[in-house]
PDB file of N, CA and C in Angstrom:
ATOM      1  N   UNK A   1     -41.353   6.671  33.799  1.00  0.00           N
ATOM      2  CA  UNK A   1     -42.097   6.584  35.033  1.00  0.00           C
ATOM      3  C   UNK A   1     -42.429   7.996  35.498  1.00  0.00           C
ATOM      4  N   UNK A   2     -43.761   8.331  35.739  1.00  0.00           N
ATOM      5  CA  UNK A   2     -43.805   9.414  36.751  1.00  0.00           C
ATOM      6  C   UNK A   2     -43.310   9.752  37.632  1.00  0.00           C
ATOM      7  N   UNK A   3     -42.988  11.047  38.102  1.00  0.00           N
ATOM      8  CA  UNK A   3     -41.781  11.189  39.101  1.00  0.00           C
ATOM      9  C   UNK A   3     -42.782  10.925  40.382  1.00  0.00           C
ATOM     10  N   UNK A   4     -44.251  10.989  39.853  1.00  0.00           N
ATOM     11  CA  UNK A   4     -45.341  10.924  41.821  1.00  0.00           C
ATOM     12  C   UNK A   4     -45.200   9.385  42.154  1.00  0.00           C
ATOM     13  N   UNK A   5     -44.747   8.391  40.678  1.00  0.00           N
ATOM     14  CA  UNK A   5     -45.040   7.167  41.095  1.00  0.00           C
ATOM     15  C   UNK A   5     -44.160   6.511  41.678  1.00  0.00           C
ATOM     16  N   UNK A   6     -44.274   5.038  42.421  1.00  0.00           N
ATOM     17  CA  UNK A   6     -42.850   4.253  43.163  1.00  0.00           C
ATOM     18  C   UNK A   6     -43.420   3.341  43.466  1.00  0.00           C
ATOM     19  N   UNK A   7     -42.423   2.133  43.198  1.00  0.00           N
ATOM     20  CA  UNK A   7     -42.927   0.948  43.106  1.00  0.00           C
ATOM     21  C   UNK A   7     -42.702  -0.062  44.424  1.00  0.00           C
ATOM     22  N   UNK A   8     -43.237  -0.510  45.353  1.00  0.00           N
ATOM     23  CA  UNK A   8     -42.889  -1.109  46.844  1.00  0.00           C
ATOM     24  C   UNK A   8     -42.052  -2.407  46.729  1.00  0.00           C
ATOM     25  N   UNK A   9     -40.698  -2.357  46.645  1.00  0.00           N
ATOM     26  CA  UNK A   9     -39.790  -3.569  46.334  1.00  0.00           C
ATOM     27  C   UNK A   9     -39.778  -4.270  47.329  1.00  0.00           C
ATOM     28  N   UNK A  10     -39.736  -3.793  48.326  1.00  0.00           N
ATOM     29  CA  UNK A  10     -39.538  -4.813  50.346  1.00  0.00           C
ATOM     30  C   UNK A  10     -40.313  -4.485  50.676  1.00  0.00           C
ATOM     31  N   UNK A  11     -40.757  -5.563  51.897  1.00  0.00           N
ATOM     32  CA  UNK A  11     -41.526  -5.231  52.854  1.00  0.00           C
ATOM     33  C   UNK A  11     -40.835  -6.088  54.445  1.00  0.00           C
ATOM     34  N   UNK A  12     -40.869  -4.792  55.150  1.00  0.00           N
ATOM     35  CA  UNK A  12     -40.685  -5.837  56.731  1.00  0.00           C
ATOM     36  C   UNK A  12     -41.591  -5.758  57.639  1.00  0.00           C
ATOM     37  N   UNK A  13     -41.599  -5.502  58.638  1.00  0.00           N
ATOM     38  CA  UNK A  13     -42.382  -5.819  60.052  1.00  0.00           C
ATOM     39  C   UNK A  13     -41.289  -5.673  60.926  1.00  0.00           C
ATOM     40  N   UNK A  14     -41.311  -4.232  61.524  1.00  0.00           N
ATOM     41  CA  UNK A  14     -40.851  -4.218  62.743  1.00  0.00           C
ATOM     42  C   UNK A  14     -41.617  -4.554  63.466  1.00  0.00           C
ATOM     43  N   UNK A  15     -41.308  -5.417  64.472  1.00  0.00           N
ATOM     44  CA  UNK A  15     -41.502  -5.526  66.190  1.00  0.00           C
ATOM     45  C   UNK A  15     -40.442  -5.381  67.470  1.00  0.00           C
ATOM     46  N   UNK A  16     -41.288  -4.852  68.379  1.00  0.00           N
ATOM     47  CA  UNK A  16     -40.439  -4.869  69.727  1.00  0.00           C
ATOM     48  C   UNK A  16     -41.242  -5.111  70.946  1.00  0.00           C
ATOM     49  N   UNK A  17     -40.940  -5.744  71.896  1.00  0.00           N
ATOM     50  CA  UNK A  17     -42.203  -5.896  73.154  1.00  0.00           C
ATOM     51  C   UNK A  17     -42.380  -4.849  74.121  1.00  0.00           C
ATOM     52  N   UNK A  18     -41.827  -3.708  73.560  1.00  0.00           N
ATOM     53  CA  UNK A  18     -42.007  -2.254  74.604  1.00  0.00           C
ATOM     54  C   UNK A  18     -41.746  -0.777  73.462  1.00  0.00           C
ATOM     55  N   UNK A  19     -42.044   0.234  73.368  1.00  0.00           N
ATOM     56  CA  UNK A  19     -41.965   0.999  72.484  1.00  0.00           C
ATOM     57  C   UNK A  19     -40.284   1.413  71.946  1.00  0.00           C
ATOM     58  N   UNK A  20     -39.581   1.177  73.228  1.00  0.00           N
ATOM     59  CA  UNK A  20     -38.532   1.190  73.124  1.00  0.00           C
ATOM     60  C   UNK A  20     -37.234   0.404  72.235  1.00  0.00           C
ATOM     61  N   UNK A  21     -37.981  -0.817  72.090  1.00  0.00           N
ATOM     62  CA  UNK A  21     -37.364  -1.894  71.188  1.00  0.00           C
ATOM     63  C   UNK A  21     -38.126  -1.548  70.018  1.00  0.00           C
ATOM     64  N   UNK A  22     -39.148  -0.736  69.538  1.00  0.00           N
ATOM     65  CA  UNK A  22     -40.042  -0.998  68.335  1.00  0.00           C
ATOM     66  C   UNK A  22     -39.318  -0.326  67.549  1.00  0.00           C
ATOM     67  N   UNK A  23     -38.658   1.296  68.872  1.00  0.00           N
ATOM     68  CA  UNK A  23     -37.877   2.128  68.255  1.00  0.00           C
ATOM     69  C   UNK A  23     -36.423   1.748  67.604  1.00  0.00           C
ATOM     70  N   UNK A  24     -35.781   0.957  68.218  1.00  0.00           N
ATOM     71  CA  UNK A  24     -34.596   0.031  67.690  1.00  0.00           C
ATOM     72  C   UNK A  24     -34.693  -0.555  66.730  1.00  0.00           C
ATOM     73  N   UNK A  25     -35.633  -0.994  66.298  1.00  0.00           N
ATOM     74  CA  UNK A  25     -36.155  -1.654  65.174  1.00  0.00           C
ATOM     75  C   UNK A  25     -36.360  -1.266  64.236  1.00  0.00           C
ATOM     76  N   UNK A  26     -37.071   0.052  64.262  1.00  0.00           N
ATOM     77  CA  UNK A  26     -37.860   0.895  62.877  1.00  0.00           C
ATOM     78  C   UNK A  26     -36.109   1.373  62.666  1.00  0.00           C
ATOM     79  N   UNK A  27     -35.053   2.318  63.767  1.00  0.00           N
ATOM     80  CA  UNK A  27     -34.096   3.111  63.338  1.00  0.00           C
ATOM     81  C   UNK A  27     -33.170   1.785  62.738  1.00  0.00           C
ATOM     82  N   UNK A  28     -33.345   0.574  62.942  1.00  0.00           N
ATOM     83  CA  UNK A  28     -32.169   0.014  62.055  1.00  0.00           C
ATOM     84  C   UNK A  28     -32.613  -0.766  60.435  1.00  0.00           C
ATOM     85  N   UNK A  29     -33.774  -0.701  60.706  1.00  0.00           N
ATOM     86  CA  UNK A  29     -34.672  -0.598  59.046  1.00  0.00           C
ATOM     87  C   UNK A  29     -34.615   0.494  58.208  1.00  0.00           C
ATOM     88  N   UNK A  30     -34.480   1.462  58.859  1.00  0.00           N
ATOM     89  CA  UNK A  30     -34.274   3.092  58.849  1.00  0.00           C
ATOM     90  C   UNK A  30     -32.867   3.160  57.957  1.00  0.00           C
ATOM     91  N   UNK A  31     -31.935   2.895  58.474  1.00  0.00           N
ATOM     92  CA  UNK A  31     -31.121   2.405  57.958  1.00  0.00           C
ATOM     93  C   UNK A  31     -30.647   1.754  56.580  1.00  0.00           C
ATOM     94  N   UNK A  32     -31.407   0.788  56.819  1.00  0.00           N
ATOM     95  CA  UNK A  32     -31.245   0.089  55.376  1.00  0.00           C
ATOM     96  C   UNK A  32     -32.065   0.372  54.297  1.00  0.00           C
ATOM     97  N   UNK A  33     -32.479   1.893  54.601  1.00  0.00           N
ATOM     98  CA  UNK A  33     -33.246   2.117  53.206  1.00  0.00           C
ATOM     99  C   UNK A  33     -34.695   2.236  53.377  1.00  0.00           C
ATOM    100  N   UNK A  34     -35.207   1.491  54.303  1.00  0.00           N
ATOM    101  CA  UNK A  34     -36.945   1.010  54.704  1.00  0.00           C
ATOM    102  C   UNK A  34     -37.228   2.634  55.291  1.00  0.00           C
ATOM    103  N   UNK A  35     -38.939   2.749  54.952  1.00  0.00           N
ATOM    104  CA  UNK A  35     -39.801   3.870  55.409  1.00  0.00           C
ATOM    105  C   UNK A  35     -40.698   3.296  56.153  1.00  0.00           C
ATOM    106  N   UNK A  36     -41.016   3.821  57.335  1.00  0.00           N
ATOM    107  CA  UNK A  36     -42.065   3.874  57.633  1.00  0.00           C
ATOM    108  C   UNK A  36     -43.486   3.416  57.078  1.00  0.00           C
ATOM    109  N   UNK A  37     -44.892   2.645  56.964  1.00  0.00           N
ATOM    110  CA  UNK A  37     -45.673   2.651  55.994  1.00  0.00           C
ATOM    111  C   UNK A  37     -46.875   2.563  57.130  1.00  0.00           C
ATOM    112  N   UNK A  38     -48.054   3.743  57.137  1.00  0.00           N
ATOM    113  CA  UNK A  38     -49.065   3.381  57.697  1.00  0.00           C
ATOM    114  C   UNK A  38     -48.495   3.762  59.527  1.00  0.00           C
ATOM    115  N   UNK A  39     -49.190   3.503  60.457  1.00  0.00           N
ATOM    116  CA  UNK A  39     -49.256   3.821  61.563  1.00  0.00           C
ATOM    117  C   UNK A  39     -48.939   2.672  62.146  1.00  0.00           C
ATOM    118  N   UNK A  40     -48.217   3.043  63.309  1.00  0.00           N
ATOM    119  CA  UNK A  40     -47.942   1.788  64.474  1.00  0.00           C
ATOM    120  C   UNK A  40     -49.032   1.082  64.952  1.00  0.00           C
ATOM    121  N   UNK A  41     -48.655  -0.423  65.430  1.00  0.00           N
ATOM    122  CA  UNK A  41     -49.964  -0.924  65.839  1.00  0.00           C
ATOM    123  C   UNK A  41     -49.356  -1.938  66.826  1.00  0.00           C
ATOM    124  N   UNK A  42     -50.118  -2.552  67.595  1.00  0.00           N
ATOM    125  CA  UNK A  42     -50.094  -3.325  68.674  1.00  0.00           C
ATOM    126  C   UNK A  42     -51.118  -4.861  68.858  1.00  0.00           C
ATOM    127  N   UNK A  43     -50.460  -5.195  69.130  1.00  0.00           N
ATOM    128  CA  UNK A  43     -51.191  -7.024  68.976  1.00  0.00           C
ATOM    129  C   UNK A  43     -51.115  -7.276  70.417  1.00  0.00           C
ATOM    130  N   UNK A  44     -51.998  -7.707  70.811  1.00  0.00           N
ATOM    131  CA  UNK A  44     -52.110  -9.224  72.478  1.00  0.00           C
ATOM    132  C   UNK A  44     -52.179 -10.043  72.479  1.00  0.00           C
ATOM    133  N   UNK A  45     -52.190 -10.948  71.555  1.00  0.00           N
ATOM    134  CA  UNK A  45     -52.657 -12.898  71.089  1.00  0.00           C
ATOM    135  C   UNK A  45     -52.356 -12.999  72.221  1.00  0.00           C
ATOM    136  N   UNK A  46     -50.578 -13.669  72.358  1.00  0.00           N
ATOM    137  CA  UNK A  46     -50.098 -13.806  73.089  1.00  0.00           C
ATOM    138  C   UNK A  46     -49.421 -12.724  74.433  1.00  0.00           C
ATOM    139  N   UNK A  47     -48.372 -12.133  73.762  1.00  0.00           N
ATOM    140  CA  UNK A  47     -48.080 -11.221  74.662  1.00  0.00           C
ATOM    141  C   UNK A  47     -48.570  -9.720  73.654  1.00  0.00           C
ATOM    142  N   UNK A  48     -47.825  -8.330  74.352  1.00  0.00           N
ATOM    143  CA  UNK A  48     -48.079  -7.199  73.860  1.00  0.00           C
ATOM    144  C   UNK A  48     -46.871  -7.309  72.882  1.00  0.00           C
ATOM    145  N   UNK A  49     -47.155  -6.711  71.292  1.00  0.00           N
ATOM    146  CA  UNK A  49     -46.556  -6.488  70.856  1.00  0.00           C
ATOM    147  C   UNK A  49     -46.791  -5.581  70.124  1.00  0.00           C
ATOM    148  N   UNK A  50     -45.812  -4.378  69.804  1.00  0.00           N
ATOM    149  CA  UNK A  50     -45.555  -3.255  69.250  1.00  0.00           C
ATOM    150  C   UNK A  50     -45.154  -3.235  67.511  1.00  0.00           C
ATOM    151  N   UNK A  51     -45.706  -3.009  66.436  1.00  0.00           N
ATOM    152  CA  UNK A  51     -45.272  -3.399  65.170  1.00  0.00           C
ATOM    153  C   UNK A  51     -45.243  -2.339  64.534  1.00  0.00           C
ATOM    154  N   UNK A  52     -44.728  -1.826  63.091  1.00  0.00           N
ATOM    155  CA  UNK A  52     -44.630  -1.158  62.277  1.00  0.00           C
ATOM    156  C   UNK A  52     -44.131  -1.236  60.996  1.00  0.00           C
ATOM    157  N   UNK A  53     -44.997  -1.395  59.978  1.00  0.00           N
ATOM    158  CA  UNK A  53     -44.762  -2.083  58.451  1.00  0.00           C
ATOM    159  C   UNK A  53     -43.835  -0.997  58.499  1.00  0.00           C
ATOM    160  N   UNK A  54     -42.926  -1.555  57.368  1.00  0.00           N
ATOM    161  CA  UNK A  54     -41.395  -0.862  56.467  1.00  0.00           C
ATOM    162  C   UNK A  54     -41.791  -1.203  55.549  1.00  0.00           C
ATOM    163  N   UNK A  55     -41.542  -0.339  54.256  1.00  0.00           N
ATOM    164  CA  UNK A  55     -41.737  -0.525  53.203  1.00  0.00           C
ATOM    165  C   UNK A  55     -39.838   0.047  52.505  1.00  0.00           C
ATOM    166  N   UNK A  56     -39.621  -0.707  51.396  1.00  0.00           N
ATOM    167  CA  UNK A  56     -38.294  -0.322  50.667  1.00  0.00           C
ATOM    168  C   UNK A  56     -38.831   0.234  48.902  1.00  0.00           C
ATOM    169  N   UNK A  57     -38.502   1.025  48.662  1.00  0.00           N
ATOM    170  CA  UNK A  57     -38.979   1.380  47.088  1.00  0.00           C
ATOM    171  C   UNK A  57     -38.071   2.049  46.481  1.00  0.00           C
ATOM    172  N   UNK A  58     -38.248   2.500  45.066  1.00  0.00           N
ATOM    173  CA  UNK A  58     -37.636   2.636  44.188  1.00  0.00           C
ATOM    174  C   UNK A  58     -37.400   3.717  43.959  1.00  0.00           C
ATOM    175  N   UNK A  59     -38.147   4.511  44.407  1.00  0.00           N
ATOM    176  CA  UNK A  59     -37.435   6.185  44.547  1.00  0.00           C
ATOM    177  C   UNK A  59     -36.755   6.883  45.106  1.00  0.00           C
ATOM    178  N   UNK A  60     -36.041   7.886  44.577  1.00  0.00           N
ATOM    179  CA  UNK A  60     -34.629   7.512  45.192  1.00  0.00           C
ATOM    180  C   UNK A  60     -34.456   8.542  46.764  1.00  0.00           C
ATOM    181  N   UNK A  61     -33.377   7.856  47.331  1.00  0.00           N
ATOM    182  CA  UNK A  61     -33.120   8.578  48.726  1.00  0.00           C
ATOM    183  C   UNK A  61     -32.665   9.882  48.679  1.00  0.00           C
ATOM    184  N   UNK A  62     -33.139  10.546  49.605  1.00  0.00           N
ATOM    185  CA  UNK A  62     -32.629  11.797  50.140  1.00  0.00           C
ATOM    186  C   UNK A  62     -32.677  11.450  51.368  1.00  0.00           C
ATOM    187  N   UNK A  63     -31.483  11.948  51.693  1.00  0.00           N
ATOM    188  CA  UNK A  63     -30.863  12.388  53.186  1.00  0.00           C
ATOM    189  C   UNK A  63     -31.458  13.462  53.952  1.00  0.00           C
ATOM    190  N   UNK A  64     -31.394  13.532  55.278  1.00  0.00           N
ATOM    191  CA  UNK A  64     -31.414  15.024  55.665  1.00  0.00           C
ATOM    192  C   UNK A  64     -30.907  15.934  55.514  1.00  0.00           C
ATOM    193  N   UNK A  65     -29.540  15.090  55.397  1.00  0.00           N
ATOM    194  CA  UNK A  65     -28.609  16.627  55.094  1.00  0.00           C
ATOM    195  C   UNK A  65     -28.723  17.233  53.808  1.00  0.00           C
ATOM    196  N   UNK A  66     -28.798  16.211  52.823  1.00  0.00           N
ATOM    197  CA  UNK A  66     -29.258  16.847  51.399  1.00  0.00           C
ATOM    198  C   UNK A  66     -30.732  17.349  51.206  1.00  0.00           C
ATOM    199  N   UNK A  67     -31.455  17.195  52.209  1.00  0.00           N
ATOM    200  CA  UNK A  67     -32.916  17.629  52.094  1.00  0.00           C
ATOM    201  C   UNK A  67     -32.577  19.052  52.940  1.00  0.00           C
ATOM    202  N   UNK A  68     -31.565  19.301  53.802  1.00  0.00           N
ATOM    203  CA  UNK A  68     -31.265  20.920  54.501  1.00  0.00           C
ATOM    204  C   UNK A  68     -30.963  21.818  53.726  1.00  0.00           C
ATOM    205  N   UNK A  69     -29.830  21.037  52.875  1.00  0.00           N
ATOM    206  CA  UNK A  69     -29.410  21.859  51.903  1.00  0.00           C
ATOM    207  C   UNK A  69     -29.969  22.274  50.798  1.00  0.00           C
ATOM    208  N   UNK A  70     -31.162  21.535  50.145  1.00  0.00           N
ATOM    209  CA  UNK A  70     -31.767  22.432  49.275  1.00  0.00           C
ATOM    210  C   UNK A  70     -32.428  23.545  49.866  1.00  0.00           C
ATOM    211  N   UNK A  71     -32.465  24.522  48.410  1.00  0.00           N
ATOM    212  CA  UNK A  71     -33.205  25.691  48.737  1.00  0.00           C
ATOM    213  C   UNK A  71     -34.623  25.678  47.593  1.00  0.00           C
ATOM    214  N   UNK A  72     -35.915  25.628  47.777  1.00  0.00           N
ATOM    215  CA  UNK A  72     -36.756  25.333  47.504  1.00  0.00           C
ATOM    216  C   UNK A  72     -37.003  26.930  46.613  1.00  0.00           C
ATOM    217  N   UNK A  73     -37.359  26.682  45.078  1.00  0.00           N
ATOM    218  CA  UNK A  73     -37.359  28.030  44.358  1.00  0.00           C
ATOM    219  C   UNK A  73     -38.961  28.662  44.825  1.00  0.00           C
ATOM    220  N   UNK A  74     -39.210  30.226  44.733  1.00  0.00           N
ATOM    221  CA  UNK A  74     -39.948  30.614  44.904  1.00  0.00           C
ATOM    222  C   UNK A  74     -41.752  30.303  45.231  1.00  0.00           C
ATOM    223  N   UNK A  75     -41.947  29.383  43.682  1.00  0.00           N
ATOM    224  CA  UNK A  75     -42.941  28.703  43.284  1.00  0.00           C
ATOM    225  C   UNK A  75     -43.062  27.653  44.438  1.00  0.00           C
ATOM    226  N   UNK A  76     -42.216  26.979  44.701  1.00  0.00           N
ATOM    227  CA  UNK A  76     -42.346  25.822  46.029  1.00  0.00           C
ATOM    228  C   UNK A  76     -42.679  26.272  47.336  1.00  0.00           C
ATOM    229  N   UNK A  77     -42.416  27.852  47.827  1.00  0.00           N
ATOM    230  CA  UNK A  77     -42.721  27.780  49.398  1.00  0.00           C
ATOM    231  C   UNK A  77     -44.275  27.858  49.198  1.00  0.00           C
ATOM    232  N   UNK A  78     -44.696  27.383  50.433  1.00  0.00           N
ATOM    233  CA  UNK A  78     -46.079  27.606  50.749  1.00  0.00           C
ATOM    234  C   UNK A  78     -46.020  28.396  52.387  1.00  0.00           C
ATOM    235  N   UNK A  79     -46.310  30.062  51.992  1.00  0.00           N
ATOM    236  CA  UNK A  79     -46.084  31.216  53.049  1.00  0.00           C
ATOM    237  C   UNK A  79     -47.509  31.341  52.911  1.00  0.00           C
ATOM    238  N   UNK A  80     -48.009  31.629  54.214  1.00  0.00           N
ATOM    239  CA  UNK A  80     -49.414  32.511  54.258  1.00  0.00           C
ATOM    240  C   UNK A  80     -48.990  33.481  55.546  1.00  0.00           C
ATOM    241  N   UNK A  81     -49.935  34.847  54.854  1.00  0.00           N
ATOM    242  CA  UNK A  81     -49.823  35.575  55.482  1.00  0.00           C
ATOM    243  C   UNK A  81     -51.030  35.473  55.918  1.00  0.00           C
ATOM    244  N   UNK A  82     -51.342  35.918  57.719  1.00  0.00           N
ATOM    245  CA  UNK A  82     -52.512  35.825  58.646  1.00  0.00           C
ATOM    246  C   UNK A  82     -52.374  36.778  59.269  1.00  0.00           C
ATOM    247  N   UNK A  83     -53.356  37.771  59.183  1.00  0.00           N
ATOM    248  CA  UNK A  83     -53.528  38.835  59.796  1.00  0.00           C
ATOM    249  C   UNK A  83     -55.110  39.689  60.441  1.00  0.00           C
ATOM    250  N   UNK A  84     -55.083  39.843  61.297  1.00  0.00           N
ATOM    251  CA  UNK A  84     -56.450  40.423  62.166  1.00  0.00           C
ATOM    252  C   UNK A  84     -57.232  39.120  62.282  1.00  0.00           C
ATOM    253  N   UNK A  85     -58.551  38.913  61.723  1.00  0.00           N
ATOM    254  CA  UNK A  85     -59.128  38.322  61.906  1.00  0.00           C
ATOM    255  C   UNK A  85     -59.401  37.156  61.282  1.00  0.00           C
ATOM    256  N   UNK A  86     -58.332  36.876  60.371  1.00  0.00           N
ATOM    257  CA  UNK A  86     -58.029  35.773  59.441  1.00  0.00           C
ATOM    258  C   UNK A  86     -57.195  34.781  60.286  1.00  0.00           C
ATOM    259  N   UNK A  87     -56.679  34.892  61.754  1.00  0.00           N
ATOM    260  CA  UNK A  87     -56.154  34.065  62.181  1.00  0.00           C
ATOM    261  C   UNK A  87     -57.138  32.863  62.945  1.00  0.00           C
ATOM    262  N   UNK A  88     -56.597  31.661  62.728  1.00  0.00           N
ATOM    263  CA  UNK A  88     -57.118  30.675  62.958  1.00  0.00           C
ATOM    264  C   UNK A  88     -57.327  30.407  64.365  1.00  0.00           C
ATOM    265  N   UNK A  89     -58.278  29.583  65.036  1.00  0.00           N
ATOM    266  CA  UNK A  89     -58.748  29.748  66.646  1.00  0.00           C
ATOM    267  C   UNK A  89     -57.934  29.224  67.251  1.00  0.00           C
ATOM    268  N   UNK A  90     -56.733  28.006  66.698  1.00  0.00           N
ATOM    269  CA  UNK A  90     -55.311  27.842  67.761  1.00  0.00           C
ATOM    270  C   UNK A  90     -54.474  28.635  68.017  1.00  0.00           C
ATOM    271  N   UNK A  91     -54.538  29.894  67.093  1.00  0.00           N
ATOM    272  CA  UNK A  91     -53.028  30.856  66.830  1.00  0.00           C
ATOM    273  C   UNK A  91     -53.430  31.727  68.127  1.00  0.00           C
ATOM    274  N   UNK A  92     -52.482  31.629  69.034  1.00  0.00           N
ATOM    275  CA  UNK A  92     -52.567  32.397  70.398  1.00  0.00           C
ATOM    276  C   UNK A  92     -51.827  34.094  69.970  1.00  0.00           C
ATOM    277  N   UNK A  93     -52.096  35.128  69.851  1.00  0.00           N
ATOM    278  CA  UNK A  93     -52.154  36.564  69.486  1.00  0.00           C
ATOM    279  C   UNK A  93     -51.016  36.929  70.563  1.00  0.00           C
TER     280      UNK A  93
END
Protein backbone atom coordinates (compact mmCIF):
# COMPACT_ATOMS: atom_id res chain seq x y z
CA UNK A 1 0.00 0.00 0.00
CA UNK A 2 1.15 3.51 -0.48
CA UNK A 3 2.06 5.22 2.52
CA UNK A 4 -0.35 8.63 0.87
CA UNK A 5 -3.11 5.97 0.64
CA UNK A 6 -5.99 4.91 3.49
CA UNK A 7 -8.77 3.13 3.29
CA UNK A 8 -12.26 4.69 5.20
CA UNK A 9 -13.31 1.61 7.51
CA UNK A 10 -16.19 3.70 9.76
CA UNK A 11 -18.23 6.17 9.34
CA UNK A 12 -20.35 8.24 12.05
CA UNK A 13 -22.33 11.39 12.32
CA UNK A 14 -21.85 13.47 15.07
CA UNK A 15 -24.75 15.53 16.25
CA UNK A 16 -25.59 17.93 19.01
CA UNK A 17 -28.51 20.63 19.24
CA UNK A 18 -26.07 23.52 20.27
CA UNK A 19 -22.31 23.72 19.31
CA UNK A 20 -21.58 22.73 22.59
CA UNK A 21 -22.98 19.18 22.49
CA UNK A 22 -21.56 18.82 18.75
CA UNK A 23 -18.33 19.46 20.66
CA UNK A 24 -19.00 16.45 23.11
CA UNK A 25 -19.64 14.46 20.42
CA UNK A 26 -16.84 14.95 17.85
CA UNK A 27 -14.22 14.76 21.38
CA UNK A 28 -15.75 11.32 22.27
CA UNK A 29 -15.48 9.97 18.55
CA UNK A 30 -12.17 11.62 18.90
CA UNK A 31 -11.53 9.20 21.12
CA UNK A 32 -12.30 6.17 19.60
CA UNK A 33 -10.08 6.61 16.83
CA UNK A 34 -12.66 8.76 14.41
CA UNK A 35 -11.30 12.08 12.42
CA UNK A 36 -12.92 14.69 11.63
CA UNK A 37 -14.10 14.50 7.66
CA UNK A 38 -15.15 17.63 5.67
CA UNK A 39 -16.64 20.72 7.52
CA UNK A 40 -19.40 21.12 10.08
CA UNK A 41 -22.84 21.56 8.98
CA UNK A 42 -26.24 22.36 10.26
CA UNK A 43 -29.79 21.10 9.36
CA UNK A 44 -33.53 22.84 10.32
CA UNK A 45 -36.12 20.13 9.02
CA UNK A 46 -37.17 19.92 12.21
CA UNK A 47 -35.22 21.52 14.83
CA UNK A 48 -31.44 23.09 14.54
CA UNK A 49 -29.04 20.64 14.31
CA UNK A 50 -25.30 20.76 14.44
CA UNK A 51 -23.43 17.64 12.57
CA UNK A 52 -20.01 16.48 11.69
CA UNK A 53 -19.02 13.31 9.57
CA UNK A 54 -16.20 11.03 11.46
CA UNK A 55 -14.47 9.03 9.49
CA UNK A 56 -12.23 5.77 11.13
CA UNK A 57 -9.28 4.43 8.74
CA UNK A 58 -6.51 2.42 8.43
CA UNK A 59 -3.63 4.48 8.90
CA UNK A 60 -2.10 4.38 11.67
CA UNK A 61 -2.48 6.80 14.82
CA UNK A 62 -0.30 9.31 16.07
CA UNK A 63 -0.79 11.00 19.18
CA UNK A 64 0.14 14.43 20.07
CA UNK A 65 2.47 13.61 22.22
CA UNK A 66 4.23 11.38 19.76
CA UNK A 67 3.63 13.95 17.02
CA UNK A 68 5.70 16.68 19.78
CA UNK A 69 8.19 14.49 20.05
CA UNK A 70 9.31 13.98 16.69
CA UNK A 71 11.95 15.98 15.28
CA UNK A 72 11.33 16.51 11.60
CA UNK A 73 14.93 15.98 9.54
CA UNK A 74 16.20 18.92 7.69
CA UNK A 75 14.59 18.09 4.23
CA UNK A 76 11.01 18.25 6.07
CA UNK A 77 10.99 21.87 7.55
CA UNK A 78 9.35 24.26 5.37
CA UNK A 79 11.32 27.83 6.67
CA UNK A 80 11.00 30.89 4.49
CA UNK A 81 12.90 33.59 4.87
CA UNK A 82 10.94 37.20 4.21
CA UNK A 83 12.69 40.08 4.03
CA UNK A 84 12.17 43.95 2.80
CA UNK A 85 9.84 43.85 0.31
CA UNK A 86 9.12 40.23 -0.10
CA UNK A 87 6.87 40.43 2.87
CA UNK A 88 3.39 39.61 2.34
CA UNK A 89 0.46 42.48 2.83
CA UNK A 90 -0.80 40.71 6.28
CA UNK A 91 2.76 40.63 7.85
CA UNK A 92 2.50 43.79 10.14
CA UNK A 93 6.56 45.18 10.15
Amino acid sequence: MNTGEFKIIGYKTAAGANVRELDHAVIELLSEGYEPYGSPYLSNVDNLVFYQAMILTNKPRVTIREFAHQEPTPAELNVATVTGSDLPADITR
